[in-house]
Protein backbone atom coordinates (compact mmCIF):
# COMPACT_ATOMS: atom_id res chain seq x y z
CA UNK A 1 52.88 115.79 258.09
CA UNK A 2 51.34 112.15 258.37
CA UNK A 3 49.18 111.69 261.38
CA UNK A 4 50.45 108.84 263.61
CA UNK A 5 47.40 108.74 266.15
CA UNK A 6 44.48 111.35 267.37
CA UNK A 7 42.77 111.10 270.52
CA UNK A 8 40.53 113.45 272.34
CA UNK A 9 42.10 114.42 275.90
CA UNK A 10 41.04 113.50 279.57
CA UNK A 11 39.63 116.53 281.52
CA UNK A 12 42.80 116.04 283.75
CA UNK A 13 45.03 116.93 280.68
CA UNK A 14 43.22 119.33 279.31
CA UNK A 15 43.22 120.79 282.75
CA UNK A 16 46.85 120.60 283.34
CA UNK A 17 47.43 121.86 279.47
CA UNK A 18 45.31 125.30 280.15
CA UNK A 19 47.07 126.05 283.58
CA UNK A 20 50.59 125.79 281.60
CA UNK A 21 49.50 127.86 279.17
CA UNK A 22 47.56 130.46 281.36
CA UNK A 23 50.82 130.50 283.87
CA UNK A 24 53.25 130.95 280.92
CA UNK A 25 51.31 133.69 278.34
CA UNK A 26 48.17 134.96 280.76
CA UNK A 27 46.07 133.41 278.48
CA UNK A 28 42.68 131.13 279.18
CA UNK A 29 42.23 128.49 276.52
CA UNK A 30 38.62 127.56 275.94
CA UNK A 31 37.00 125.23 274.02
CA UNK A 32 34.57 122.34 273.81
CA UNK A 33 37.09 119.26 272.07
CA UNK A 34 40.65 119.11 272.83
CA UNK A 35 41.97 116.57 270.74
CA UNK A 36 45.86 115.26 270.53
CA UNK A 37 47.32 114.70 266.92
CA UNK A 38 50.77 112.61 267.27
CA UNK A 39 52.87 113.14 263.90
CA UNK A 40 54.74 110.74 262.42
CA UNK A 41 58.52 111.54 262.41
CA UNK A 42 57.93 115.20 263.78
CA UNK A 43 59.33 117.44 266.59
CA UNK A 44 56.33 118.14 268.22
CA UNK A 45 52.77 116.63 268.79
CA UNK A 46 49.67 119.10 267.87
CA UNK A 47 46.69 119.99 269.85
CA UNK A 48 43.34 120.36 268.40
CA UNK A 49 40.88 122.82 270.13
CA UNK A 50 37.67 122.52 268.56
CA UNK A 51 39.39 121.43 265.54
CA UNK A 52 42.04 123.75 264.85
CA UNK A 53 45.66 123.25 265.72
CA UNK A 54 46.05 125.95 268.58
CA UNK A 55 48.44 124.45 270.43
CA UNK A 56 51.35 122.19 270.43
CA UNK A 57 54.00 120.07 272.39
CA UNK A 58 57.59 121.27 272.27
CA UNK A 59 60.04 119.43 274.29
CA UNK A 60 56.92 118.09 276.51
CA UNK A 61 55.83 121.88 276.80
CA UNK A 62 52.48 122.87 275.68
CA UNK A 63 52.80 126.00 273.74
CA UNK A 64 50.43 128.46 271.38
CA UNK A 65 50.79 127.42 268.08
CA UNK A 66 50.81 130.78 265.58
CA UNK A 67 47.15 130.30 264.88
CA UNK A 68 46.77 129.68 268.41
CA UNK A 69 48.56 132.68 269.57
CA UNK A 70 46.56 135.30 267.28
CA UNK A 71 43.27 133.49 268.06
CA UNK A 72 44.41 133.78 271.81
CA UNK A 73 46.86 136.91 272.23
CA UNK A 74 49.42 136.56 274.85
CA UNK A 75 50.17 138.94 277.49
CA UNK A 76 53.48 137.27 278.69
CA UNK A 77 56.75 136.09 276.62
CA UNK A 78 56.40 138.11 273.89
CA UNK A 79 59.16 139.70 271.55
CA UNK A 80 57.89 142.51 269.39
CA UNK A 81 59.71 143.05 265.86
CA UNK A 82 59.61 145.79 263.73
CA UNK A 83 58.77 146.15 259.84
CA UNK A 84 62.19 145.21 258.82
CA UNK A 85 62.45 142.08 260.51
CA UNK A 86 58.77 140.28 259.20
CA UNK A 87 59.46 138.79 256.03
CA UNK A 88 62.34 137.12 257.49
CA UNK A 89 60.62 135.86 261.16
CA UNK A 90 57.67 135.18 258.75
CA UNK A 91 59.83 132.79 256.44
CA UNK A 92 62.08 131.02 259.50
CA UNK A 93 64.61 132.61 260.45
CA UNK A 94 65.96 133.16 263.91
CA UNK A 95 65.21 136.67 265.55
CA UNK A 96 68.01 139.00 265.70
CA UNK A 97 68.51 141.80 268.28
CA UNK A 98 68.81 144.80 265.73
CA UNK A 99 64.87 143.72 264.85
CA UNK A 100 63.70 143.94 268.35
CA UNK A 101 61.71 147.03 269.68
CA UNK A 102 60.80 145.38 272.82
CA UNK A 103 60.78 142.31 274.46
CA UNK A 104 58.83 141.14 277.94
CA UNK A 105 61.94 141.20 280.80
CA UNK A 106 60.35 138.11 282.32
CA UNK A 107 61.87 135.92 280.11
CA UNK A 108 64.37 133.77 281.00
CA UNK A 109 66.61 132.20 278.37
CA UNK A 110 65.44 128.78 276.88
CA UNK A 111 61.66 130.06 277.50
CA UNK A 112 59.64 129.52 274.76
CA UNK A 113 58.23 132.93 273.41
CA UNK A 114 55.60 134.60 270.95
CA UNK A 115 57.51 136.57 268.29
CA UNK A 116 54.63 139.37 267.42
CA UNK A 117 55.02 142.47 264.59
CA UNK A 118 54.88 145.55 266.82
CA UNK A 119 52.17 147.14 263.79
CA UNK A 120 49.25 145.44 264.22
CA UNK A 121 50.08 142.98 266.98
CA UNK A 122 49.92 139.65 265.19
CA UNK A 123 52.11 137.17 265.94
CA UNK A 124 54.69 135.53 263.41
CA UNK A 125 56.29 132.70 264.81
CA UNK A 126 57.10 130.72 268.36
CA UNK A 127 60.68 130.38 269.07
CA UNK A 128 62.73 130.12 271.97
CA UNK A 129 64.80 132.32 274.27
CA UNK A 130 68.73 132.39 273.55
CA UNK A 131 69.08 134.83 276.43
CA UNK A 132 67.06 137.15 279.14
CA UNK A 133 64.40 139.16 277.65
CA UNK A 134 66.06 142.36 279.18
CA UNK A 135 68.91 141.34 277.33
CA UNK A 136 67.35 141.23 273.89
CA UNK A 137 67.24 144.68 272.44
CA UNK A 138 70.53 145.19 271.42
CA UNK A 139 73.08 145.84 267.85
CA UNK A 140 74.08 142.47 267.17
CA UNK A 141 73.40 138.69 268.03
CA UNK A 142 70.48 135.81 267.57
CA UNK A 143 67.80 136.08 270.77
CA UNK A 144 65.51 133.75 269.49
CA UNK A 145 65.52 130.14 268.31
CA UNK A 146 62.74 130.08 265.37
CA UNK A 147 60.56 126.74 265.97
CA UNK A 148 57.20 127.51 264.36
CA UNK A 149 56.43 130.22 261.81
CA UNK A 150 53.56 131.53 259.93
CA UNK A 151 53.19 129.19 256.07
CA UNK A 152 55.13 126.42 257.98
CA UNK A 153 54.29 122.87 257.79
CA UNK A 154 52.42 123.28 261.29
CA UNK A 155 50.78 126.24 260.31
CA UNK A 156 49.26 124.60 257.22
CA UNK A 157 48.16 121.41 259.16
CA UNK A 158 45.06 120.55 258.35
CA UNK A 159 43.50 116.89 259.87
C-alpha cells in the first residue's frame, strides 16, 4: 500500500468523522492527531488517530478499521460468529448465516458492520450487510460482504 498524500484533518472533519462514527457503532473516538492517509490505487482512504490506522473511508463512509474497532468496541452493527466460523472471517471470506449466533436487528442491508468472535469479543473483520440483521441467523446464505479483515493489507499498514 503506497501512500499517495497525508494530511492532518480540520476540526470540522474530525468533528463530522466522530459524529458518524458515534451515530453508527455508539462509539466516541478520541484522540489528539487525526491524520488522513490517501492510498495509491486502493478502495479506501485510512485515518490516522494518534498514529494508528483506526479508521477508514469506505464508499465516502468513515468506518472502524479492525484495530480501530477492538481499540474502540462497538455497541451497534455488530455480527457475532462462533468458533467455527474465525479462521475463515479471519482470512477473508464473506460471513455465512450457519456461523452467526447473533446479529444487532438494527441493521439494515448495505450497512457496514463489525464482524466480532462471540468468545472473547474481538472483532475480526468489517464487512457489509447483504440483508437485515434480523434476517441473518439462519441455515444457508452469505449476510456479509468481507471488506477488511484481521492480517489484511489494511491491517498491516504501517506509515
Amino acid at each position: 500500500m503506497d501512500v499517495k498524500s497525508r494530511h492532518h484533518l480540520r476540526s470540522d472533519a474530525i468533528s463530522e468523522l466522530q459524529t458518524a462514527v458515534s451515530e453508527g457503532l455508539g462509539v466516541d473516538i478520541d484522540g489528539d492527531s487525526f491524520e488522513l492517509v490517501e492510498l495509491e490505487d486502493d478502495r479506501f482512504d485510512v485515518v490516522l488517530v494518534d498514529g494508528q490506522p483506526l479508521v477508514f473511508y469506505v464508499d465516502n463512509e468513515p468506518f472502524l478499521t479492525v484495530a480501530g474497532a477492538n481499540a474502540f468496541p462497538p455497541e451497534r452493527g455488530i455480527v457475532t460468529v462462533d468458533a467455527g466460523a474465525i479462521s475463515f472471517v479471519s482470512n477473508g471470506a464473506d460471513v455465512m448465516r450457519p456461523g452467526i449466533t447473533k446479529a444487532d436487528a438494527a441493521i439494515e442491508s448495505g450497512d457496514l458492520v463489525a464482524i466480532v468472535e462471540e468468545t472473547h469479543g474481538k472483532v475480526l473483520a468489517i464487512g457489509r450487510a447483504t440483508t437485515s440483521g434480523d434476517d441473518m441467523v439462519g441455515d444457508s446464505g452469505k449476510v456479509v460482504a468481507s471488506i477488511h479483515y484481521v492480517g489484511d493489507e489494511l491491517y498491516e499498514l504501517s506509515v
